[in-house]
C-alpha atoms as a PDB file:
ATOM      1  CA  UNK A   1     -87.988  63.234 -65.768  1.00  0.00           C
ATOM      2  CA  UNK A   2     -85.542  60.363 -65.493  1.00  0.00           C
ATOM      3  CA  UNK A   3     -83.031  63.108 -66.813  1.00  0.00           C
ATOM      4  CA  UNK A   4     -83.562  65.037 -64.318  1.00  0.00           C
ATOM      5  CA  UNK A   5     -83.497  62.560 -61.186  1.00  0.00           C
ATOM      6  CA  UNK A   6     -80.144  61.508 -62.692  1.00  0.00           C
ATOM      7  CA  UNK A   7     -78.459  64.931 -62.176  1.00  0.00           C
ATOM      8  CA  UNK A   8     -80.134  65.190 -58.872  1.00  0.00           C
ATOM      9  CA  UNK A   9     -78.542  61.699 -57.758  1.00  0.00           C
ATOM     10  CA  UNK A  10     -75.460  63.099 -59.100  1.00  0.00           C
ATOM     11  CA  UNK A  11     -76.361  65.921 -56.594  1.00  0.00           C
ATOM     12  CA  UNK A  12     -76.813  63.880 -53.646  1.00  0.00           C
ATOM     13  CA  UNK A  13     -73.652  62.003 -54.295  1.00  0.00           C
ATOM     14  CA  UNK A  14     -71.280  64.968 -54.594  1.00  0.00           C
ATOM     15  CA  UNK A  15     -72.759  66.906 -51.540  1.00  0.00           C
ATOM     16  CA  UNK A  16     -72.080  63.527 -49.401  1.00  0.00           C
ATOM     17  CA  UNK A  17     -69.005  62.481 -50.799  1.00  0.00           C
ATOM     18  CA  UNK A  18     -67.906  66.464 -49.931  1.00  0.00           C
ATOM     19  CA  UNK A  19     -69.034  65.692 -46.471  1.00  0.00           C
ATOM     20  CA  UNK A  20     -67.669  63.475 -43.519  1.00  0.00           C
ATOM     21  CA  UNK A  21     -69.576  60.664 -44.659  1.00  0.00           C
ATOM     22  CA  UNK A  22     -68.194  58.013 -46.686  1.00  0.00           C
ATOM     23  CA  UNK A  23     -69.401  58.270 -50.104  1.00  0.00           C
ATOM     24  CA  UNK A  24     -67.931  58.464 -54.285  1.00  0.00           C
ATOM     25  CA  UNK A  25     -69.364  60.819 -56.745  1.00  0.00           C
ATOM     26  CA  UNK A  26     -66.864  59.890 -58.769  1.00  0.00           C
ATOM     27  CA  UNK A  27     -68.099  56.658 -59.705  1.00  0.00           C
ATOM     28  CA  UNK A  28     -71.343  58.443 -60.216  1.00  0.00           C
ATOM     29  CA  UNK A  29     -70.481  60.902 -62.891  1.00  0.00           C
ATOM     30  CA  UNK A  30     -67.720  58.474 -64.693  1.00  0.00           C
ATOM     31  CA  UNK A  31     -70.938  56.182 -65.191  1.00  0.00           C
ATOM     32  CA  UNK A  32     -73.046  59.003 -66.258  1.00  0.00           C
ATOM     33  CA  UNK A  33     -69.739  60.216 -68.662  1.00  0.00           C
ATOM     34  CA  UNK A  34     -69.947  56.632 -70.272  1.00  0.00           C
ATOM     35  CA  UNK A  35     -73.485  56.544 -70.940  1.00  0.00           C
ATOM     36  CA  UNK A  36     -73.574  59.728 -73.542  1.00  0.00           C
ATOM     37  CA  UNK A  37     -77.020  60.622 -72.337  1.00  0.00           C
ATOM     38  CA  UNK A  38     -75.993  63.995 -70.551  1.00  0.00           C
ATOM     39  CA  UNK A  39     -74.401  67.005 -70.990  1.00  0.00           C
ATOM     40  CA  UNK A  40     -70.750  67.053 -69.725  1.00  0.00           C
ATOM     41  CA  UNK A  41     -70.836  70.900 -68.854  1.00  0.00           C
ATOM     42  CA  UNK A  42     -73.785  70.174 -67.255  1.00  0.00           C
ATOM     43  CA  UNK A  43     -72.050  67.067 -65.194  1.00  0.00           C
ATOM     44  CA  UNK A  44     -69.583  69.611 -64.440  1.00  0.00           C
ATOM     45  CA  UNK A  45     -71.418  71.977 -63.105  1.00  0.00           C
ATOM     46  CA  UNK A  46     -73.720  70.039 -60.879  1.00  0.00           C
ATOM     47  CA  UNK A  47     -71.086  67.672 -59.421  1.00  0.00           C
ATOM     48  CA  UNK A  48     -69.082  70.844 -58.760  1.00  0.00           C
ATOM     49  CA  UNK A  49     -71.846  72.375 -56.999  1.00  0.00           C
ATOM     50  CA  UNK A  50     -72.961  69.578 -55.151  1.00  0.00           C
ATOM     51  CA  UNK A  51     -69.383  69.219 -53.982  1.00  0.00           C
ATOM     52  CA  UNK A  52     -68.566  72.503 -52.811  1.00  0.00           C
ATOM     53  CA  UNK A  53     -71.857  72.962 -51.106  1.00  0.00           C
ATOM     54  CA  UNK A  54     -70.951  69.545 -49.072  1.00  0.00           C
ATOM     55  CA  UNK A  55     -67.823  71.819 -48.276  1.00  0.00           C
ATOM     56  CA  UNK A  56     -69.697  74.570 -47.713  1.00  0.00           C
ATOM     57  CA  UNK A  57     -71.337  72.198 -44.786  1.00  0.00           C
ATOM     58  CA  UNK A  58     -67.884  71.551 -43.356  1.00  0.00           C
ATOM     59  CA  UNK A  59     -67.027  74.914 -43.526  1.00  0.00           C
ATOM     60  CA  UNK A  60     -70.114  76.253 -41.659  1.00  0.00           C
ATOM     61  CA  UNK A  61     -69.673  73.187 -38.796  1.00  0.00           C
ATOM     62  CA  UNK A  62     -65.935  74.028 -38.330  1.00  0.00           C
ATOM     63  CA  UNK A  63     -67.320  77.418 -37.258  1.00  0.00           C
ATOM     64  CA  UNK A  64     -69.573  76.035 -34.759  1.00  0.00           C
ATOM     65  CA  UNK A  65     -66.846  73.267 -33.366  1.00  0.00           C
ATOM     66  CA  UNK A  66     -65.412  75.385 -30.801  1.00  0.00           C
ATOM     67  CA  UNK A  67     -68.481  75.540 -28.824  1.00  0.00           C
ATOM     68  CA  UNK A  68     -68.672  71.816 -28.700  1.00  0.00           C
ATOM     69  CA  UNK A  69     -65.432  70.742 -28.456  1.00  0.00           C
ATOM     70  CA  UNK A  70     -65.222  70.495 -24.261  1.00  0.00           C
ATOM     71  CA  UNK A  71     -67.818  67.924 -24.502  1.00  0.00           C
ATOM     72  CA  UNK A  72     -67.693  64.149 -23.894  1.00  0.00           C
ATOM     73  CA  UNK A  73     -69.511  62.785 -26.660  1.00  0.00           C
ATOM     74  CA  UNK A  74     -67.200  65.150 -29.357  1.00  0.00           C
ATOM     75  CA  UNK A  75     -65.926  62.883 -31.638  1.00  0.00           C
ATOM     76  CA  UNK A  76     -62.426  64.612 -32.146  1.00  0.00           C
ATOM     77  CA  UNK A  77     -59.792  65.136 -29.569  1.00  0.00           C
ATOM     78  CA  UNK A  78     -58.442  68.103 -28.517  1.00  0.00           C
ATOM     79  CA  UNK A  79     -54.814  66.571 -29.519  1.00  0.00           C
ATOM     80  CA  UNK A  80     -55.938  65.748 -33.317  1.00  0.00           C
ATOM     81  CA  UNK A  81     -57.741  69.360 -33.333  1.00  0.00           C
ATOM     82  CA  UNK A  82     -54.607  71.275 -32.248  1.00  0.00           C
ATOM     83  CA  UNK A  83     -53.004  69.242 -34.737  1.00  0.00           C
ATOM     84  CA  UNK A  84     -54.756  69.996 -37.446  1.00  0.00           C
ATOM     85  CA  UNK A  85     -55.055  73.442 -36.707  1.00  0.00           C
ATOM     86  CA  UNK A  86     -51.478  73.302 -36.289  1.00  0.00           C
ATOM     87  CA  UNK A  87     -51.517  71.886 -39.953  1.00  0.00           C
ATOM     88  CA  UNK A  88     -53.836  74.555 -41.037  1.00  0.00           C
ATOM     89  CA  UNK A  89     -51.708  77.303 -39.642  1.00  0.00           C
ATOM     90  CA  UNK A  90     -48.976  76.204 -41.410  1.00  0.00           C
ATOM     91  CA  UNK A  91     -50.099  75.850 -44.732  1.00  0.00           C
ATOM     92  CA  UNK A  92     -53.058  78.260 -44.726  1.00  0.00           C
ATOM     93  CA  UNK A  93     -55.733  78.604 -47.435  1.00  0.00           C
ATOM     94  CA  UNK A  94     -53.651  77.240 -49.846  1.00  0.00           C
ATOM     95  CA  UNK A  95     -53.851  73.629 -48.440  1.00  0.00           C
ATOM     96  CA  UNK A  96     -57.609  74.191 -49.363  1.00  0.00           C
ATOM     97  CA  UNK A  97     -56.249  73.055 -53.281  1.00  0.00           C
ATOM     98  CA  UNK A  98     -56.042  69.876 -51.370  1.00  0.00           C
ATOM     99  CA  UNK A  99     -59.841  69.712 -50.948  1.00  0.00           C
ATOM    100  CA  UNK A 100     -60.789  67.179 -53.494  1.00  0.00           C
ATOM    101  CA  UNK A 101     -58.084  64.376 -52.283  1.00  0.00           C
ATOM    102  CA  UNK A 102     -59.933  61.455 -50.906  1.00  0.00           C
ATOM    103  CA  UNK A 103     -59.267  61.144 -46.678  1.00  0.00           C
ATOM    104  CA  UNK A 104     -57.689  64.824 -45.672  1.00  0.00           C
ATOM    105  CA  UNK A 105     -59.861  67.081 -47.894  1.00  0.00           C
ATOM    106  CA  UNK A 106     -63.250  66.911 -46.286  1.00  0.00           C
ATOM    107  CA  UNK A 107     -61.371  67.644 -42.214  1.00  0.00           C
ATOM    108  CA  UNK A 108     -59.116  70.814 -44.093  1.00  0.00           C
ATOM    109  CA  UNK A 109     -62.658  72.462 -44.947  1.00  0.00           C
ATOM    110  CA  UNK A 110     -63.993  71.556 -41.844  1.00  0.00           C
ATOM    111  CA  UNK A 111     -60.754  73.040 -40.194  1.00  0.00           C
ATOM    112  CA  UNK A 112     -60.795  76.096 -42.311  1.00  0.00           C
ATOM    113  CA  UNK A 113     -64.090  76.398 -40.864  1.00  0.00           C
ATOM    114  CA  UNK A 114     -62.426  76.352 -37.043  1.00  0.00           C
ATOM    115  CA  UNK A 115     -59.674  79.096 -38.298  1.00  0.00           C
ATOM    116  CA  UNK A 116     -62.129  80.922 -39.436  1.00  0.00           C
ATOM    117  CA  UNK A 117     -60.930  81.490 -43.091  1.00  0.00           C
ATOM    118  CA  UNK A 118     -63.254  84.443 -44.728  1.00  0.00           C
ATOM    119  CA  UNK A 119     -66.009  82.281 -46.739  1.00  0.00           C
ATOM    120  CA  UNK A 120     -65.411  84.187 -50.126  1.00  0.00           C
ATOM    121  CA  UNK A 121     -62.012  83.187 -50.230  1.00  0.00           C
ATOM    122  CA  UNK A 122     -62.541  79.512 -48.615  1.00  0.00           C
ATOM    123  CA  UNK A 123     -65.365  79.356 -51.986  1.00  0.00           C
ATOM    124  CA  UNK A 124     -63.061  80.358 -54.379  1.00  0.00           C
ATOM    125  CA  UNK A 125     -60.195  78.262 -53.748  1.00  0.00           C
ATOM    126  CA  UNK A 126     -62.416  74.795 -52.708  1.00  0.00           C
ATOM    127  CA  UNK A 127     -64.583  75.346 -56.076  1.00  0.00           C
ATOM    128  CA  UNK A 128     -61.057  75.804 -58.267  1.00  0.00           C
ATOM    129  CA  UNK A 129     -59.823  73.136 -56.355  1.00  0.00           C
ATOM    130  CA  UNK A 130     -63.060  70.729 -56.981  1.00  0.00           C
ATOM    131  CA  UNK A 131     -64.005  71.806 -60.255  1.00  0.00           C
ATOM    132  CA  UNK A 132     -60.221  71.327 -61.953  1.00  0.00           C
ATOM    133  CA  UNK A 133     -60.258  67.923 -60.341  1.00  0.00           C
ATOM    134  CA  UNK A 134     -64.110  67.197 -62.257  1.00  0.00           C
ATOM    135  CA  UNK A 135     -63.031  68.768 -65.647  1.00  0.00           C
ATOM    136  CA  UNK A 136     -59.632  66.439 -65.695  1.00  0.00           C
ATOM    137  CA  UNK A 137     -61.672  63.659 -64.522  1.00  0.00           C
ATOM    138  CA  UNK A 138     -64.139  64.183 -66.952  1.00  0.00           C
ATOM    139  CA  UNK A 139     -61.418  64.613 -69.616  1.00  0.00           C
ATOM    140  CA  UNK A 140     -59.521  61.757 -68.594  1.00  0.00           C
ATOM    141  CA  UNK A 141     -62.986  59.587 -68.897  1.00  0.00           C
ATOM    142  CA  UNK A 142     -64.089  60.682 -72.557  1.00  0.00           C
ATOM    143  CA  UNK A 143     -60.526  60.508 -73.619  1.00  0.00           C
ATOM    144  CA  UNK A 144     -59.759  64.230 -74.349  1.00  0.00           C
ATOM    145  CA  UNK A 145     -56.790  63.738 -72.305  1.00  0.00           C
ATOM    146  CA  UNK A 146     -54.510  61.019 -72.660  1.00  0.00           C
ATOM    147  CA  UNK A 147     -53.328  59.368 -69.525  1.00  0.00           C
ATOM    148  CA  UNK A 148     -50.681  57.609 -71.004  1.00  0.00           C
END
């Protein structure tokens, strides 16, 4: 059971570090790496999930910001969206590789959400992007790859 809770906090922590709040899954699965108790594919896997699907959330709100965006309380102005749509427009999808970086990668899947990039596409690129940066992670941590 306590197996199981683990790789459900592991979840948790990848869904909300994927999403606008403030949160490290990193930490989480480097500490779970360490211990030896766990599978690493299986680390892989549910971190990745539980990232994308916090992208996924992004995604699906960036499709519903237009609607909102004319309204006091919005938290975003119109300046910083045009900008970032600006941003978006530039780069396109393949900015999406930047998913995983810490800061910009949670508002570009939000954004490609407001551009309306096709969701099979968006999936495929944010998973590559978030599972590579697990795997080297994960490599890095048990010493498969040498940083040095």
């Amino acid at each position: 059971m306590f197996e199981l809770t683990s790789y459900i906090g592991l979840f948790i922590a990848a869904f909300g570090a994927a999403s606008l709040l403030p949160m490290q899954s990193e930490a989480v699965l480097v500490s779970m790496l360490w211990s030896g108790q766990y599978s690493v594919a299986l680390l892989l896997l549910v971190a990745t999930a539980g990232n994308v699907l916090g992208s996924v959330l992004n995604w699906l709100l960036g499709r519903s910001v237009e609607r909102f965006r004319h309204k006091r309380w919005f938290p975003v102005t119109a300046a910083k969206l045009e900008k970032a749509q600006r941003f978006y427009r530039r780069y396109g999808r393949w900015s999406l590789l930047l998913s995983w970086v810490p800061v910009i990668g949670d508002p570009l899947t939000l954004i490609a959400g407001v551009m309306r990039e096709p969701f099979w596409r968006f999936l495929l690129i944010v998973t590559l992007a978030k599972g590579v940066r697990y795997a080297l992670l994960s490599a890095l941590t048990l010493g498969w790859i040498n940083a040095g």
